[in-house]
C-alpha atoms as a PDB file:
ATOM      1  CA  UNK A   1      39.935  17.445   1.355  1.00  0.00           C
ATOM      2  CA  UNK A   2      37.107  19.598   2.169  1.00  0.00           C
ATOM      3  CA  UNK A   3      33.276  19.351   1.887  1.00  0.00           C
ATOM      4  CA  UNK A   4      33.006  20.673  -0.874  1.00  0.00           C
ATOM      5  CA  UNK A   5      35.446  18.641  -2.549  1.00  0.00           C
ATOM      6  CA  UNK A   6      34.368  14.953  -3.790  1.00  0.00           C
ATOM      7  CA  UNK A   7      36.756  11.841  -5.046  1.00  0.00           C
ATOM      8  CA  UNK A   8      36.317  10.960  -8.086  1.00  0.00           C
ATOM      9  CA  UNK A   9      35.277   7.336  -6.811  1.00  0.00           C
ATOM     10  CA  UNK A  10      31.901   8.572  -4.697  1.00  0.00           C
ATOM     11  CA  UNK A  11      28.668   8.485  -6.063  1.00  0.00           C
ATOM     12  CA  UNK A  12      26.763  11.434  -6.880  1.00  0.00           C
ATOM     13  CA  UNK A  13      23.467  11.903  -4.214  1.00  0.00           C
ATOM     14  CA  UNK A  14      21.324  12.708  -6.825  1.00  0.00           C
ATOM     15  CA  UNK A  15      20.693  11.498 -10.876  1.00  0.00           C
ATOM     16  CA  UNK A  16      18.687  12.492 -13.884  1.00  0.00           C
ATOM     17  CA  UNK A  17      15.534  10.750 -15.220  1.00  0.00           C
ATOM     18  CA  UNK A  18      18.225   8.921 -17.929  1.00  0.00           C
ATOM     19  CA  UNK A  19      20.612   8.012 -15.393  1.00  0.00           C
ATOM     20  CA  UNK A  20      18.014   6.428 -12.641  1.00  0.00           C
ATOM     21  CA  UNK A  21      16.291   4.580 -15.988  1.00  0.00           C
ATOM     22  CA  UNK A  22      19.931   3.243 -16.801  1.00  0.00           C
ATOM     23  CA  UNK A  23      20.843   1.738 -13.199  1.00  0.00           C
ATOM     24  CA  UNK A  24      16.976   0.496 -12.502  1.00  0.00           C
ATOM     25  CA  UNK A  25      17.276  -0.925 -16.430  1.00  0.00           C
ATOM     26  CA  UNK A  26      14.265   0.239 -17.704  1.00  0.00           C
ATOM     27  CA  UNK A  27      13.449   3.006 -20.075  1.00  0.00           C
ATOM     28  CA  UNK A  28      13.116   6.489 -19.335  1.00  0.00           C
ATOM     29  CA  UNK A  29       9.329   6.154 -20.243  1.00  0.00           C
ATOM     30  CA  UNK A  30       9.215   3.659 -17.163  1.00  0.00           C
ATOM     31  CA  UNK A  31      10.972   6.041 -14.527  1.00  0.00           C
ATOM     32  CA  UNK A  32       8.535   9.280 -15.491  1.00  0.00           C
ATOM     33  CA  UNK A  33       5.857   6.630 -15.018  1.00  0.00           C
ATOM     34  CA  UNK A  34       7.162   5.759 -11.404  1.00  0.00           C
ATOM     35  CA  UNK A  35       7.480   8.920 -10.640  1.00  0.00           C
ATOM     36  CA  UNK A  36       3.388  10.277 -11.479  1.00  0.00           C
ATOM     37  CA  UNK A  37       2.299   7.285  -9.932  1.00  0.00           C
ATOM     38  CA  UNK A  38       4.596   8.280  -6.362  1.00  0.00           C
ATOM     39  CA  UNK A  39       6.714   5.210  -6.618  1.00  0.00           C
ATOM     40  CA  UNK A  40      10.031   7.525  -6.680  1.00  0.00           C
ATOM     41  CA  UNK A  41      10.055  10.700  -5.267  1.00  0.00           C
ATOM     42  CA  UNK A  42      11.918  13.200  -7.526  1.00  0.00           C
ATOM     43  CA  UNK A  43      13.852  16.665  -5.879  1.00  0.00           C
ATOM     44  CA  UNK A  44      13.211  19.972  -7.831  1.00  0.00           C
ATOM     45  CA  UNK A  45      16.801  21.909  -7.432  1.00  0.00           C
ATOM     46  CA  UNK A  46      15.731  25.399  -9.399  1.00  0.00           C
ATOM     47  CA  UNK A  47      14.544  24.078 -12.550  1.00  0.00           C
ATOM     48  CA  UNK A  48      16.109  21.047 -12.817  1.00  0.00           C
ATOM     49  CA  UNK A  49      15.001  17.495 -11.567  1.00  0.00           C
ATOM     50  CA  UNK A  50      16.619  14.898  -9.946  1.00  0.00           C
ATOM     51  CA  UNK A  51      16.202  11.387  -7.968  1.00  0.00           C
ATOM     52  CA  UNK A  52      17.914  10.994  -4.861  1.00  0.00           C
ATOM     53  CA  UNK A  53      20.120   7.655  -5.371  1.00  0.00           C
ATOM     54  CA  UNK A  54      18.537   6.801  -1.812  1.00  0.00           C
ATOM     55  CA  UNK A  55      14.967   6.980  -2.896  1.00  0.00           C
ATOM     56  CA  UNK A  56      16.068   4.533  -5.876  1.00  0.00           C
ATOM     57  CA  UNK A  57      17.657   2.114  -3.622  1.00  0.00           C
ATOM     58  CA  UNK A  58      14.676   2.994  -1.201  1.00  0.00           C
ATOM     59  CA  UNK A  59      12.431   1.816  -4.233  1.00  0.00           C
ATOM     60  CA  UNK A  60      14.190  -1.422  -5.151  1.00  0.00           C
ATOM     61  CA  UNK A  61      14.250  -2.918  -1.437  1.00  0.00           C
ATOM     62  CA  UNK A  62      10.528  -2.352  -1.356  1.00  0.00           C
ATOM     63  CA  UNK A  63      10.298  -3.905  -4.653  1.00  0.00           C
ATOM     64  CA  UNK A  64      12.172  -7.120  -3.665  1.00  0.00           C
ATOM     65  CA  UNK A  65      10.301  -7.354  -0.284  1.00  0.00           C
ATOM     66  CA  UNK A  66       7.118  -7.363  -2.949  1.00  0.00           C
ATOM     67  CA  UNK A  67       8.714 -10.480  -4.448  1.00  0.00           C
END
């Protein structure tokens, strides 16, 4: 397998606005909320816009130490 290959069992590194709003369970409202107000940090890849599934996770452990 090379690099540039990927199993179909990995995780992608980055999501859409929809997708991080499905796995946080909120609505997609909520996540471009998040994102104004800094909470998630979105990556611009030409013109399209995506959350690193690290920043999420990044997101929910400060969340739960909040708790």
């Amino acid at each position: 397998m090379t690099t540039h290959q990927r199993n179909e069992s990995s995780k992608p590194l980055m999501v859409t606005y929809r997708q991080a709003a499905e796995l946080l369970g909120v609505c997609e409202r909520s996540v471009w909320k998040l994102v104004k107000e800094n909470e998630l940090k979105p990556v611009r890849i030409g013109r399209s816009v995506r959350i690193p599934l690290a920043e999420i996770e990044r997101f929910i452990e400060v969340q739960s130490a909040a708790a």
